[in-house]
N, C-alpha and C. Protein backbone atom coordinates (compact mmCIF):
# COMPACT_ATOMS: atom_id res chain seq x y z
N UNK A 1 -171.28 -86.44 93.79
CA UNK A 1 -170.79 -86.22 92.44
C UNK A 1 -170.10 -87.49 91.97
N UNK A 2 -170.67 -88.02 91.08
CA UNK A 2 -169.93 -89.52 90.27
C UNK A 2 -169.12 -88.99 89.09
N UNK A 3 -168.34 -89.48 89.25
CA UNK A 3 -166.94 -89.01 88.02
C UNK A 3 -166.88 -90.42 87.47
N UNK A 4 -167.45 -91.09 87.70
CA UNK A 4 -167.30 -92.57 86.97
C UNK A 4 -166.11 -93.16 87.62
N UNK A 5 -166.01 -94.63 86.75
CA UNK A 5 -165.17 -95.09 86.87
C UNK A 5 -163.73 -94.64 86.27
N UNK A 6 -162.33 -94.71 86.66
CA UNK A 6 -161.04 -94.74 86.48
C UNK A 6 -160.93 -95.03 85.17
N UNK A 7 -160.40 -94.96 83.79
CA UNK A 7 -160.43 -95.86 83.08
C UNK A 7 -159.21 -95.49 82.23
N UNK A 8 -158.06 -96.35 82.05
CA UNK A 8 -156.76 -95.59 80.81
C UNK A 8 -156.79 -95.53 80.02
N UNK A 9 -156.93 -94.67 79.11
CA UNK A 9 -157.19 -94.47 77.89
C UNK A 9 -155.39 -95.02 76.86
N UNK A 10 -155.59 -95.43 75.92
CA UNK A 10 -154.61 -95.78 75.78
C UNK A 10 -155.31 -95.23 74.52
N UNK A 11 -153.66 -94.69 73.67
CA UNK A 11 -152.97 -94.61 72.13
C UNK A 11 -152.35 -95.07 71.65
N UNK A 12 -153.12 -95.38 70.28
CA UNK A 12 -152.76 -96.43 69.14
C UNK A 12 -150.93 -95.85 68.79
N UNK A 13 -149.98 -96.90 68.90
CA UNK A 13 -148.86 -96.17 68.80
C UNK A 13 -148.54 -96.04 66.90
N UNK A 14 -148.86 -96.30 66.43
CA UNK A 14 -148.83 -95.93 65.03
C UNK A 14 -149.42 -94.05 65.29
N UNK A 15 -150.67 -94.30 65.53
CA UNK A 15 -150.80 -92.53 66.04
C UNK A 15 -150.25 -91.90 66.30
N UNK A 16 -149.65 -92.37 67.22
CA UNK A 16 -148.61 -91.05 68.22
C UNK A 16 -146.84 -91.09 67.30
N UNK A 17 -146.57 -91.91 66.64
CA UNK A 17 -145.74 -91.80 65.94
C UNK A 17 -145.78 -90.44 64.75
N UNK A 18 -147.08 -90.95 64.04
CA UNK A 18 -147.52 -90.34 62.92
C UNK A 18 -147.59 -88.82 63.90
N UNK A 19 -147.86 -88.25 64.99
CA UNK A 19 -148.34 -87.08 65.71
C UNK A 19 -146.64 -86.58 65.65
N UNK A 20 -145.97 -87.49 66.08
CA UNK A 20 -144.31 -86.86 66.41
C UNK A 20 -143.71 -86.36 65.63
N UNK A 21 -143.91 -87.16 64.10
CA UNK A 21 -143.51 -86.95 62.61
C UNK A 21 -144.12 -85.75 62.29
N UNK A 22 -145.26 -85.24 62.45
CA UNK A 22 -145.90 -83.73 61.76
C UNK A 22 -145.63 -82.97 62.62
N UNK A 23 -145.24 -83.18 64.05
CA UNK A 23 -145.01 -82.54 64.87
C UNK A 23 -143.44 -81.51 64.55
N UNK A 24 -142.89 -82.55 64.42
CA UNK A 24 -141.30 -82.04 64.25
C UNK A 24 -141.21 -81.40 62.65
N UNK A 25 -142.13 -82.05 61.41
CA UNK A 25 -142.19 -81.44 59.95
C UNK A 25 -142.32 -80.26 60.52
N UNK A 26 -143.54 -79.74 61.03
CA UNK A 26 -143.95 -78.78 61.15
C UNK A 26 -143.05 -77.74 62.18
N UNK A 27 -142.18 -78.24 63.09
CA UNK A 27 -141.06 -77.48 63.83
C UNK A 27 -140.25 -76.65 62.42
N UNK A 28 -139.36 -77.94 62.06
CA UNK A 28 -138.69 -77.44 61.29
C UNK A 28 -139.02 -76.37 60.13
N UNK A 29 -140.43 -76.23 59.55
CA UNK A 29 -140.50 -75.21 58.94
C UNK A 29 -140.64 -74.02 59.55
N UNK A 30 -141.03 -74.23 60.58
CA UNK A 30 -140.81 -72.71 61.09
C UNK A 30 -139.70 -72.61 61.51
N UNK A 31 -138.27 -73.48 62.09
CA UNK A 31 -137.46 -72.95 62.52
C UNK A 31 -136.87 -72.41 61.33
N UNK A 32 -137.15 -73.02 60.11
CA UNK A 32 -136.66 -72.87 58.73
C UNK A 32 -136.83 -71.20 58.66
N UNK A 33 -138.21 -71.29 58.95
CA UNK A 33 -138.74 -69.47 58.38
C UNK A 33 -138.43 -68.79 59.45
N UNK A 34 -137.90 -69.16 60.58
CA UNK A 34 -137.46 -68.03 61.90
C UNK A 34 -135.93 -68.07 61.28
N UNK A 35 -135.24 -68.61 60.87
CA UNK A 35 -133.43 -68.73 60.61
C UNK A 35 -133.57 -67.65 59.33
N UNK A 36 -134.41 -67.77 58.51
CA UNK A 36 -134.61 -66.95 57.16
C UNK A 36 -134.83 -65.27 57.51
N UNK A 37 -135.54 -65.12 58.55
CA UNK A 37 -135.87 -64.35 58.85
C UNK A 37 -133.99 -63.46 59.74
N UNK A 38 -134.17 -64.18 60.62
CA UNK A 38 -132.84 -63.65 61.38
C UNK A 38 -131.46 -63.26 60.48
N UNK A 39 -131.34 -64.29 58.90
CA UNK A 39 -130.62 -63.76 58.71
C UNK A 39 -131.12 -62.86 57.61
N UNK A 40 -132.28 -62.35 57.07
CA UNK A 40 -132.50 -61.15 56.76
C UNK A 40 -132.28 -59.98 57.61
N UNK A 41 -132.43 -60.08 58.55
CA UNK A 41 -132.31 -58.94 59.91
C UNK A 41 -130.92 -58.84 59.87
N UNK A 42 -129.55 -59.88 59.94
CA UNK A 42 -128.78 -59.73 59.85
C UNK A 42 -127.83 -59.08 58.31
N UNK A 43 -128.26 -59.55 57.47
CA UNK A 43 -127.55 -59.43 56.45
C UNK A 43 -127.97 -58.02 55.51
N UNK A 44 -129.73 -57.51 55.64
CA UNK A 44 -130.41 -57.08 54.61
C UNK A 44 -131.33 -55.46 55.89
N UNK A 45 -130.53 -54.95 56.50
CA UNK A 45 -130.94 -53.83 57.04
C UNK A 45 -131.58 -52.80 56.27
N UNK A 46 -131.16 -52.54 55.09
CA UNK A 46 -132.02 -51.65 54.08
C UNK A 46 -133.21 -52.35 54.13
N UNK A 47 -133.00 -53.22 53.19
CA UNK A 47 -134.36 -53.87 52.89
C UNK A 47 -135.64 -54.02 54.18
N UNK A 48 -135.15 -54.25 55.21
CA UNK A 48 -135.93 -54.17 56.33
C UNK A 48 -136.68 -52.86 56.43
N UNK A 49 -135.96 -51.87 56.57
CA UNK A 49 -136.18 -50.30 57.16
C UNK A 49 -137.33 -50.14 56.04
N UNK A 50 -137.24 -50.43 54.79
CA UNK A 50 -138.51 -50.22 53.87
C UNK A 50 -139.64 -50.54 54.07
N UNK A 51 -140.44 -49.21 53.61
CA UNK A 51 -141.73 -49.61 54.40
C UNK A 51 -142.81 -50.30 53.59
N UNK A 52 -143.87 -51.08 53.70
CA UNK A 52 -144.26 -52.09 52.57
C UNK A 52 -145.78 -51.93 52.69
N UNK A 53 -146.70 -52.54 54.27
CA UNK A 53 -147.15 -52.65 54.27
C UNK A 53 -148.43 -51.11 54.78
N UNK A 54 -149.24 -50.65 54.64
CA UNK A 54 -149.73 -49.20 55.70
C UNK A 54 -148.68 -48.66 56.45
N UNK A 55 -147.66 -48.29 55.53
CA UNK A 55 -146.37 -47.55 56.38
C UNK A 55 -145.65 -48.04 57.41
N UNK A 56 -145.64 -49.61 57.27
CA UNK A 56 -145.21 -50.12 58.58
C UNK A 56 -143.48 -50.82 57.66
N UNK A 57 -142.94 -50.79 58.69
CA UNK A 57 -141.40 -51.19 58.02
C UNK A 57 -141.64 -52.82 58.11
N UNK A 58 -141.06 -53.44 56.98
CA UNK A 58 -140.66 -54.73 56.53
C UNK A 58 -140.66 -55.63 57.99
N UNK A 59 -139.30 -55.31 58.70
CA UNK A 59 -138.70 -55.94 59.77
C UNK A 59 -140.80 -56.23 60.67
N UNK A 60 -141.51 -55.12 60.94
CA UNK A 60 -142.45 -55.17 61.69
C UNK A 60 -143.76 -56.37 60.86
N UNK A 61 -143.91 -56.53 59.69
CA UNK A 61 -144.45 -56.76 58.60
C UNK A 61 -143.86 -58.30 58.86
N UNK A 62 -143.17 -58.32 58.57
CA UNK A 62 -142.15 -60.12 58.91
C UNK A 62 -142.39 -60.47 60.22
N UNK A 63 -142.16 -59.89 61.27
CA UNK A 63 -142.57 -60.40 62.50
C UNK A 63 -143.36 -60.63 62.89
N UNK A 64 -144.79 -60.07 62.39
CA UNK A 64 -146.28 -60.66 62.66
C UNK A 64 -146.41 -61.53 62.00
N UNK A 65 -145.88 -61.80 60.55
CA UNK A 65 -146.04 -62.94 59.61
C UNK A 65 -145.52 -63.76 60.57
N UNK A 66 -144.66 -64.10 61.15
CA UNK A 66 -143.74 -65.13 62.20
C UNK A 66 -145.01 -65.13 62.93
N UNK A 67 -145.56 -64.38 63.56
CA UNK A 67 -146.50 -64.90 65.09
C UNK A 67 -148.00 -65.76 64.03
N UNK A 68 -148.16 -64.96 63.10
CA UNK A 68 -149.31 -65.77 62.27
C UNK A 68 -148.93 -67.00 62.06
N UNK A 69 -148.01 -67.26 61.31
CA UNK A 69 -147.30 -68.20 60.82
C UNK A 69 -147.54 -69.77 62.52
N UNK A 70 -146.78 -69.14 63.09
CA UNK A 70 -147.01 -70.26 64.63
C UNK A 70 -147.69 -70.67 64.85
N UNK A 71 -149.08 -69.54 64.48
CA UNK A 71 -150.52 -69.78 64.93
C UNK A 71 -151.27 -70.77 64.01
N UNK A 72 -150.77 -70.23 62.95
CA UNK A 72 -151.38 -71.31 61.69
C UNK A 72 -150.91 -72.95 62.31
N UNK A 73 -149.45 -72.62 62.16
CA UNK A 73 -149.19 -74.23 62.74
C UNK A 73 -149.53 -74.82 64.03
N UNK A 74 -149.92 -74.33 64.63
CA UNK A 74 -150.03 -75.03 65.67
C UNK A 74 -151.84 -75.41 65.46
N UNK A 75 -152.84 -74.44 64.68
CA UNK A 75 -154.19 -74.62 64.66
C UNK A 75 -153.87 -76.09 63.41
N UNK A 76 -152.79 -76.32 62.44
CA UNK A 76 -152.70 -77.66 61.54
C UNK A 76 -152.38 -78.57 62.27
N UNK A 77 -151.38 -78.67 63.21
CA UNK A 77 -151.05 -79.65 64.16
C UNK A 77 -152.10 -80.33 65.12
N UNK A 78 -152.93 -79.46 65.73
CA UNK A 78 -153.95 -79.56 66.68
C UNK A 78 -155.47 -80.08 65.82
N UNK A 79 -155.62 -79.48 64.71
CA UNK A 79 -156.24 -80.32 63.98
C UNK A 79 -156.07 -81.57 63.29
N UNK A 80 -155.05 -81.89 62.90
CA UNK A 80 -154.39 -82.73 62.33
C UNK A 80 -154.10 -84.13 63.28
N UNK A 81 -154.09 -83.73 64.97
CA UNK A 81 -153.63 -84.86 65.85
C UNK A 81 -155.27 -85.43 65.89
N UNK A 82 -156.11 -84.50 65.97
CA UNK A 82 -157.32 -84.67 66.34
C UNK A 82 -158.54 -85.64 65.30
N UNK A 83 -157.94 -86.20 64.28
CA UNK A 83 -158.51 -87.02 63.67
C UNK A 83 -158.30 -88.10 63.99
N UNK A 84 -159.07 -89.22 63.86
CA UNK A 84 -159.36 -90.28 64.09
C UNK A 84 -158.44 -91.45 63.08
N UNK A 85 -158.51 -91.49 62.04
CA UNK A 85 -157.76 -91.91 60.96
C UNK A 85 -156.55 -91.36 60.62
N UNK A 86 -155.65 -92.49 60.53
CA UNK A 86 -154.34 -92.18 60.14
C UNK A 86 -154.25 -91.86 58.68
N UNK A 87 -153.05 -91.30 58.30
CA UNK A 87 -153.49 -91.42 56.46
C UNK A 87 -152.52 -92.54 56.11
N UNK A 88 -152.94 -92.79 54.62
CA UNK A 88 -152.72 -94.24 54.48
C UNK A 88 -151.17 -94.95 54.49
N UNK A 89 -150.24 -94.15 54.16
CA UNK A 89 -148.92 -94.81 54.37
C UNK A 89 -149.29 -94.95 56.44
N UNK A 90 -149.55 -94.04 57.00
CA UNK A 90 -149.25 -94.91 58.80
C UNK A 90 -150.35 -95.89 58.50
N UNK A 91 -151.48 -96.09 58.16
CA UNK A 91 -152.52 -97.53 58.69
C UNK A 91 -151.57 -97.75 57.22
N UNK A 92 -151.41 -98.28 56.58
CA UNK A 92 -150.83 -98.88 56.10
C UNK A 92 -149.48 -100.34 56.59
N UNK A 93 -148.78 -99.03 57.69
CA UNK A 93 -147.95 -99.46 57.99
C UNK A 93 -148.41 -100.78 59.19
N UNK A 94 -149.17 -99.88 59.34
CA UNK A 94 -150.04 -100.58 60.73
C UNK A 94 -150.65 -101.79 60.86
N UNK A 95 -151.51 -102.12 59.62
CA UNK A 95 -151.97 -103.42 58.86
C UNK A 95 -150.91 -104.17 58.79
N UNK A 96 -149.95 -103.95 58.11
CA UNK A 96 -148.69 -104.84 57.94
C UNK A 96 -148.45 -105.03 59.05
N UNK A 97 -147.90 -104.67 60.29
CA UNK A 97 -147.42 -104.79 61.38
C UNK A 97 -148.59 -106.06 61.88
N UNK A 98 -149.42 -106.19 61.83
CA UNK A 98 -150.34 -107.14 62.81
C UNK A 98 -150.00 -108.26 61.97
């Protein structure tokens, strides 16, 4: 079995910058929409107990939105690292730099 040769792959560090930056945008909105959420749970107990969606209460209705919500971001993130091209403010930056 040949596995080839060894070889290091190396990343363009403008990339992995630009990856850290959407990485963490994208944290913060969800920690944004998980803090929003907690203090609805905390502050807004009526409003929760109401039922909204196929008889399901708010609080249950919000919490799948939260697991969707993750899922979404993490399928933008994972697509988003996975391009080849930076957008133009990072190669931008990048050009200048050389």
């Amino acid at each position: 079995m040949d596995h080839g040769c060894n070889q290091r792959q190396t990343e363009d560090p403008a990339a992995v910058a630009w990856n850290q930056r959407l990485g963490l945008a994208l944290f913060w909105v969800y920690a944004a929409s998980y803090g929003l959420f907690l203090l609805l749970c905390v502050t807004g107990g009526s409003t929760l107990q109401a039922t909204w969606l196929m008889g399901l209460s708010n609080a249950v209705v919000l919490g799948f939105g939260l697991i969707v919500l993750a899922i979404v971001i993490a399928l933008v993130y994972g697509l988003a690292c996975r391009t080849t091209e930076l957008p133009e403010t990072a190669a931008g930056a990048r050009e200048a730099g050389r």
